[in-house]
Protein backbone atom coordinates (compact mmCIF):
# COMPACT_ATOMS: atom_id res chain seq x y z
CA UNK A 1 112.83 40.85 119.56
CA UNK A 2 110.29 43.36 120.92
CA UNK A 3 109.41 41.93 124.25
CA UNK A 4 108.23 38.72 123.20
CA UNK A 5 107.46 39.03 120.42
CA UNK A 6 109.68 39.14 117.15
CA UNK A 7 109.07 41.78 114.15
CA UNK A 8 108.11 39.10 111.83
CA UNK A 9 105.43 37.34 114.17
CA UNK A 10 104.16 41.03 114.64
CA UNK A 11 104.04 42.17 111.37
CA UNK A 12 101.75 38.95 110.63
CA UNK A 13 99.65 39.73 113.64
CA UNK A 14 99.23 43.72 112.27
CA UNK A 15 98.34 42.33 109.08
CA UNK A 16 101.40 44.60 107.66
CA UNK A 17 104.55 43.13 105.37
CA UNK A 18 107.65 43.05 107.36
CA UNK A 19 109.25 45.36 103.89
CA UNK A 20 106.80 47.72 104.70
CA UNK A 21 107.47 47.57 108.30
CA UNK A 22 111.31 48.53 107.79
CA UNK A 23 110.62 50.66 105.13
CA UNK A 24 108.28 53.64 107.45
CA UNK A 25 110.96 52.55 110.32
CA UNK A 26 113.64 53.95 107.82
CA UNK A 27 112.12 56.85 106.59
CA UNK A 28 111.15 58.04 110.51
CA UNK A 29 114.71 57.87 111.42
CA UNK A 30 115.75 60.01 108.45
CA UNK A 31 113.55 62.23 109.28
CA UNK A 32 114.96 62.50 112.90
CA UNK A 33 118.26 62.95 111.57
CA UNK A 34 117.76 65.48 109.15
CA UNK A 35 116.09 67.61 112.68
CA UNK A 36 119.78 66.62 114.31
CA UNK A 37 121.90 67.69 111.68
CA UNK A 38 119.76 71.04 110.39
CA UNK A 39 119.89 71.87 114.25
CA UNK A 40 123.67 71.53 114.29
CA UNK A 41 124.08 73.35 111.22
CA UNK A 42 121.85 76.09 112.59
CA UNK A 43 124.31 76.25 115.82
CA UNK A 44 127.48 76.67 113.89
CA UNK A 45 125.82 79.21 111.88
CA UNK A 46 124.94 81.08 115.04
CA UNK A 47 128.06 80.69 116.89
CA UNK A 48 130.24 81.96 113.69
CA UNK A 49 127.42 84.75 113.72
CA UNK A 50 126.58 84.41 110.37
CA UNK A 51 130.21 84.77 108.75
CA UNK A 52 130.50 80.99 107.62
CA UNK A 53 129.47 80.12 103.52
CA UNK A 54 128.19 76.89 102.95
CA UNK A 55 131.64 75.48 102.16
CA UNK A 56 133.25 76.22 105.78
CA UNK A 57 129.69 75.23 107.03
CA UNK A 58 129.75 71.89 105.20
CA UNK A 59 133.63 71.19 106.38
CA UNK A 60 132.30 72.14 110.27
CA UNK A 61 129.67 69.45 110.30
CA UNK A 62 131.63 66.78 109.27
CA UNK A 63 134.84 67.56 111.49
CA UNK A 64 131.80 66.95 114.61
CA UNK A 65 130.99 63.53 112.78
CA UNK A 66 127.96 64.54 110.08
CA UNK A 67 128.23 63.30 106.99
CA UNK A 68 126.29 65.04 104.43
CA UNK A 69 126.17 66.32 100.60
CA UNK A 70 127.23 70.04 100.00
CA UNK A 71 123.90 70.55 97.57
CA UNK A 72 121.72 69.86 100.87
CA UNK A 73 123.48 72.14 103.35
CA UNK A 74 123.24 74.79 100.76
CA UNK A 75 119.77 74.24 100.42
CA UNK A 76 118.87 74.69 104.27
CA UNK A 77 120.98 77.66 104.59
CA UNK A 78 118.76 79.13 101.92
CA UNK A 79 115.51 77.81 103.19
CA UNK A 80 116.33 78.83 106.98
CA UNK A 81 117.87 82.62 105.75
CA UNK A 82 121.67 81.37 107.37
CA UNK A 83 124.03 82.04 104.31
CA UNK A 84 126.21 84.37 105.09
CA UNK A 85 126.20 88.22 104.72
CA UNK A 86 127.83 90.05 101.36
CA UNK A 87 128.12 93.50 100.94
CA UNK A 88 131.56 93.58 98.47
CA UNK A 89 133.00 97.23 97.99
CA UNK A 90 135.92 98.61 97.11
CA UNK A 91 138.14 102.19 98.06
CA UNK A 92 141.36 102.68 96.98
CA UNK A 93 143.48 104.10 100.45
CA UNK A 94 146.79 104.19 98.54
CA UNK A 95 148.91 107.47 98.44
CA UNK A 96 151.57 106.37 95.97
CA UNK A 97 152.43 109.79 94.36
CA UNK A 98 155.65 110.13 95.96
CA UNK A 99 159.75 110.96 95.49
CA UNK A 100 160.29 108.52 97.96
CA UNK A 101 162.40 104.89 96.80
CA UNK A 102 160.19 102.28 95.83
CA UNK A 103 161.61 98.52 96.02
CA UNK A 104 160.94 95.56 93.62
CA UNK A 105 158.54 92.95 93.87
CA UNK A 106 160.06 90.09 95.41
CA UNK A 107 157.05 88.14 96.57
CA UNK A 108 155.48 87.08 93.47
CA UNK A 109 159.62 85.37 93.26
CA UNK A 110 159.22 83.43 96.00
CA UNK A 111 158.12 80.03 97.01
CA UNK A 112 157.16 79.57 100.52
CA UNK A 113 157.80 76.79 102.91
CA UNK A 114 157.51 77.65 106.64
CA UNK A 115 155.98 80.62 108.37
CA UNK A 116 158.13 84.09 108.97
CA UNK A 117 159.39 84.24 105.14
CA UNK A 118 156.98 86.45 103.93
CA UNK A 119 154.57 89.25 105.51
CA UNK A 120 152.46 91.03 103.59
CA UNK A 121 150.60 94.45 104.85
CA UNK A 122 148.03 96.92 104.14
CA UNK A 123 145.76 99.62 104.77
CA UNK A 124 142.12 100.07 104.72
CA UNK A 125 139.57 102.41 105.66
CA UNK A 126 136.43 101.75 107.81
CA UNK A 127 133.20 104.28 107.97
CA UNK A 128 131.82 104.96 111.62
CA UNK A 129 128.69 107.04 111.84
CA UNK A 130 130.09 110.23 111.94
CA UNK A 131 133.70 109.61 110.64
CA UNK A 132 136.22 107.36 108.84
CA UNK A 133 139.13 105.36 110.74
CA UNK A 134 141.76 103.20 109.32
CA UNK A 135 143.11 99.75 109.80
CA UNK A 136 146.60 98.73 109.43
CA UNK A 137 147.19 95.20 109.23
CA UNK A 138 150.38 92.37 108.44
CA UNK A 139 149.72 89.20 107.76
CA UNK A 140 152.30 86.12 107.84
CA UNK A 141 151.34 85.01 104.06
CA UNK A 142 152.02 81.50 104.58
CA UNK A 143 149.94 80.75 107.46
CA UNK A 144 147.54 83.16 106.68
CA UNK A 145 147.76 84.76 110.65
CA UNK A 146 147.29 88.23 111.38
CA UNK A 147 150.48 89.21 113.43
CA UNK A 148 150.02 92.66 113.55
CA UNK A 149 147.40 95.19 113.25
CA UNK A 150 146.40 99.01 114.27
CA UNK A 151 143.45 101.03 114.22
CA UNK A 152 143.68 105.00 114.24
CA UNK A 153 141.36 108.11 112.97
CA UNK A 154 144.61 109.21 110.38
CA UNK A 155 146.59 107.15 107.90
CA UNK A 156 149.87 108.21 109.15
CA UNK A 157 153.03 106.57 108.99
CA UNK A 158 152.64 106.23 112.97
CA UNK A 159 149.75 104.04 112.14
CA UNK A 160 151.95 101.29 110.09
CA UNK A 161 154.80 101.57 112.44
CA UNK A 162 152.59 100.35 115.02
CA UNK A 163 151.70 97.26 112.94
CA UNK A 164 155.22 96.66 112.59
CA UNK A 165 156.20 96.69 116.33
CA UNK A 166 153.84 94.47 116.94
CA UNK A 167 154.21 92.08 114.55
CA UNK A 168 157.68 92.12 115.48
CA UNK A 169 157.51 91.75 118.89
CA UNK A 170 155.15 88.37 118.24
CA UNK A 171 157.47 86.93 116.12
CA UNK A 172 161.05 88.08 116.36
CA UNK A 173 162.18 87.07 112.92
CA UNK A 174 165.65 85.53 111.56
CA UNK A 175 167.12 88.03 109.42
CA UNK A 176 166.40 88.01 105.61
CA UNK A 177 161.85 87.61 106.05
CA UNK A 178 160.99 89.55 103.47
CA UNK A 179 158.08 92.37 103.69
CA UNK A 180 155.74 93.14 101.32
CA UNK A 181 153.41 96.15 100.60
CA UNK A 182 151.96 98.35 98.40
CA UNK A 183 153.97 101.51 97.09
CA UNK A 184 152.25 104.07 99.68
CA UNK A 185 153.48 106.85 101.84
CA UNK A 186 153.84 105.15 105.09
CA UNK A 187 155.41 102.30 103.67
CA UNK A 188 158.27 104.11 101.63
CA UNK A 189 158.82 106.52 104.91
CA UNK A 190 162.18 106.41 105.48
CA UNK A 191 160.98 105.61 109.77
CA UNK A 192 159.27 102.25 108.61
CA UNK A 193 162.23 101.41 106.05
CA UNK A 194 164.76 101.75 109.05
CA UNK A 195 162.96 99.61 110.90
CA UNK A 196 162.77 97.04 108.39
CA UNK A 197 166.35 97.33 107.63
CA UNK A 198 167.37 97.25 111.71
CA UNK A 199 165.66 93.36 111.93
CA UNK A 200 167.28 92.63 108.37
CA UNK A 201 164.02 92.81 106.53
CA UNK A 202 164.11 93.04 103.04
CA UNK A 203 161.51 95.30 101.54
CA UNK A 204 159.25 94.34 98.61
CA UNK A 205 156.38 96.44 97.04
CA UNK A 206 153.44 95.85 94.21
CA UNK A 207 153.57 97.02 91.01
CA UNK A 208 151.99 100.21 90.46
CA UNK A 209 148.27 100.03 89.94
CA UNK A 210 148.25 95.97 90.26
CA UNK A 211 146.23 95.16 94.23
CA UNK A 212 146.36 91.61 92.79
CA UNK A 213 150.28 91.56 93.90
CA UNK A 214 149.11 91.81 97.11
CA UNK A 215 146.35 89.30 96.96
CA UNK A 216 146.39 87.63 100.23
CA UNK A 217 146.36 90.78 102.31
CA UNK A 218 143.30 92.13 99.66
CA UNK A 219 141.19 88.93 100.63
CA UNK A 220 141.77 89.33 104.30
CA UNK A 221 140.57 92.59 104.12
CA UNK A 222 137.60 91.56 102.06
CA UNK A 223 137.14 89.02 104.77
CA UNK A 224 136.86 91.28 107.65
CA UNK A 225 134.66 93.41 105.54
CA UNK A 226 132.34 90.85 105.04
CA UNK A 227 132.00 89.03 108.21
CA UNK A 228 132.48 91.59 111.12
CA UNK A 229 132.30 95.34 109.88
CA UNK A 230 128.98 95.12 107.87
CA UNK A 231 127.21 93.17 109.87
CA UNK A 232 127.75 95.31 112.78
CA UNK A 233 126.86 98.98 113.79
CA UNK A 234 129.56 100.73 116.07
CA UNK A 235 129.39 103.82 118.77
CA UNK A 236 133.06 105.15 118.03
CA UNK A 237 136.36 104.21 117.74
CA UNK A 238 137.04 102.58 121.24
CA UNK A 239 133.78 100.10 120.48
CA UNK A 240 135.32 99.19 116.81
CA UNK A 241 138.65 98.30 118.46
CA UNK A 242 136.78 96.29 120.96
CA UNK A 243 135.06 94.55 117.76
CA UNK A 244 138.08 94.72 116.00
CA UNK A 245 140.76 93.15 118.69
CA UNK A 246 137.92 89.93 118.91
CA UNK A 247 137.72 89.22 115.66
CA UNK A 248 141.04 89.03 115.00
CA UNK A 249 142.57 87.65 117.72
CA UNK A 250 139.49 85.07 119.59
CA UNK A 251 137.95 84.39 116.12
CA UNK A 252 139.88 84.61 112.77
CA UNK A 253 143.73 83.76 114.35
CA UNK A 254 142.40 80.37 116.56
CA UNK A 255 138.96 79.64 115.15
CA UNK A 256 137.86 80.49 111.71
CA UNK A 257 138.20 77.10 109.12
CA UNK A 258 140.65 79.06 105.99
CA UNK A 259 139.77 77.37 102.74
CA UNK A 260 143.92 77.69 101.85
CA UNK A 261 145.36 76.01 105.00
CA UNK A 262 143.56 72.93 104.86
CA UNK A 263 140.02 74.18 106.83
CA UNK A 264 142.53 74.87 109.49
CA UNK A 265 142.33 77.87 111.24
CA UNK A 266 145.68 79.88 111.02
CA UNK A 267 146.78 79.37 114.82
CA UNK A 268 145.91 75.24 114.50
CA UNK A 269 147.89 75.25 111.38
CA UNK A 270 150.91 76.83 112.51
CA UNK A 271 151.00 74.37 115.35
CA UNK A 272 150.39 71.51 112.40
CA UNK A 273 154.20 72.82 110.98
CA UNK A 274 155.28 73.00 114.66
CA UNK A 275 154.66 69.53 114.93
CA UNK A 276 155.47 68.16 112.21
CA UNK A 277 159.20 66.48 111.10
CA UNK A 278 160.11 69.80 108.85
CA UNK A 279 159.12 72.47 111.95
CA UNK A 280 162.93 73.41 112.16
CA UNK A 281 162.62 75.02 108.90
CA UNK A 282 160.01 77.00 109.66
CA UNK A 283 161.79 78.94 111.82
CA UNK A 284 164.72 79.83 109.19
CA UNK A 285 163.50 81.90 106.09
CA UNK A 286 164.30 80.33 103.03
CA UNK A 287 164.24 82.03 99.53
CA UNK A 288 163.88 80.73 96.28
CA UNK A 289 164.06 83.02 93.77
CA UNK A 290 162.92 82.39 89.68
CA UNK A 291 165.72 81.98 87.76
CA UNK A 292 168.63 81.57 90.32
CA UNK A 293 168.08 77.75 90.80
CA UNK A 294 168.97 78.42 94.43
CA UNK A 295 167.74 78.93 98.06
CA UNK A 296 168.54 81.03 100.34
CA UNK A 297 168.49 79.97 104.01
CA UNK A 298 169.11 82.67 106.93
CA UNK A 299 170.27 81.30 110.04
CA UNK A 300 171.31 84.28 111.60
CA UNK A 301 173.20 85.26 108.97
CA UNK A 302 172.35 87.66 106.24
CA UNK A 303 171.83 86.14 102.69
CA UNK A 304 173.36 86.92 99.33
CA UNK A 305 172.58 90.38 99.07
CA UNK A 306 171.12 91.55 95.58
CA UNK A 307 170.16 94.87 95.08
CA UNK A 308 166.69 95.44 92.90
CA UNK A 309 168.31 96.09 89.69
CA UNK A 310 170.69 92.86 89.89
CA UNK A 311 167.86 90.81 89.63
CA UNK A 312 165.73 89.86 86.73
């Protein structure tokens, strides 16, 4: 009813088919929400500043209640100039040419199951105007959270030791979490070893000349790359900390949708596992190892020990 009138007795009187008459009023209100949802598109865009892809774009609308097909957000971001910014390069940071011990791989062993079994870390370098820094980072690899990072104008074994504390400090790990790096310098220093081996961290390292052993540290990196340091232009190495410290800890840790932990952001999924009926084990590493049929579960206590060349 439209006053008094109903549709059909005014579609007669406007000498128009009620079909018709439905028809334009359907095709209106697309068109008004197409204008709702390519303005909320264009927000989360904006407030991500231009790190989100399509994909995390596309999972953001529908968590606020849009429902809409992948091919069409991808086709807005294009028309309106919002898909994200890509600059991929690549520098190897590594210092491995050293007498120092290296350790065996023990991460590409292990199947995870809770958080604080497995931290991976690495280095990388970032370019300022007028000189280069570097970032040390750890990452918990199953929830994908940065627990430890440090930023410093030399790539010194101070620099990963700083990582470390923190990291350690956040977390205070059971023994037997095991760490994982590459086979550089600061990581084979016999300072960050002995402070690995004082929480009962067992050491693990990459293969030499294989970054893909070390994947999910390699993709964070790339990620930071991507979506904060080449967008951005910085003073020095105070205002890159500054930029730094926010993206890490106010964006990526509590906000940013990760593709791996269910669009969750790393913070949101570790309280998921907190939650959840299985949260106990989280807190105790377990350890399964290929070809042992067993797993190893530290509950303050250390587990079988096994020294590199023991195992296959």
């Amino acid at each position: 009813m439209q006053g008094g009138l109903k549709i059909e007795r005014m579609c007669r009187l406007a000498g128009v088919s009620r079909a018709g008459f439905y028809r334009e009023l359907e095709q209106s209100y697309g068109v008004e929400q197409d204008m709702e949802l390519r303005s909320e598109m264009q927000k989360i865009v904006l407030e991500h500043r231009r790190r989100y892809g399509y994909r995390r774009v596309l999972r953001a609308l529908r968590d606020r209640g849009f429902y809409v097909n992948h091919k069409r957000v991808l086709r807005w971001m294009r028309e309106d100039n919002l898909l994200s910014l890509r600059q991929p390069q690549f520098v190897v940071t590594t210092q491995s040419r050293h007498s120092l011990q290296v350790y065996l791989n023990l991460a590409r062993r292990m199947q995870l199951t809770g958080v604080n079994q497995l931290w991976v870390a690495d280095i990388t370098y970032i370019r300022l105007r007028t000189e280069f820094v570097y970032l040390a980072v750890i990452l918990d690899a199953y929830s994908r959270k940065v627990i430890g990072w440090a930023l410093d104008r030399r790539m010194t074994t101070a620099l990963v030791l700083t990582a470390l504390r923190q990291a350690l400090a956040e977390r205070q790990p059971l023994p037997g979490l095991v760490h994982h790096s590459d086979r550089g310098l600061q990581y084979a220093s016999a300072e960050y070893v002995q402070l690995l081996r004082q929480h009962g961290i067992e050491l693990s390292m990459s293969r030499a000349g294989n970054p893909y052993d070390n994947a999910t540290c390699e993709s964070w990196i790339k990620t930071l790359k991507v979506e904060e340091i080449y967008g951005n232009q910085y003073q020095d190495l105070e205002d890159l900390r500054e930029h730094v410290a926010e993206f890490i800890e106010q964006y990526y840790n509590r906000s940013r949708l990760h593709s791996a932990l269910d669009y969750r952001s790393p913070e949101k999924f570790e309280q998921h596992l907190a939650a959840g009926p299985a949260s106990g084990a989280s807190a105790a590493a377990m350890l399964s190892f290929s070809g042992h049929g067993e797993i190893y579960q530290c509950n303050g206590e250390q587990p079988p020990s096994h020294s590199p060349d023991s195992l296959p």
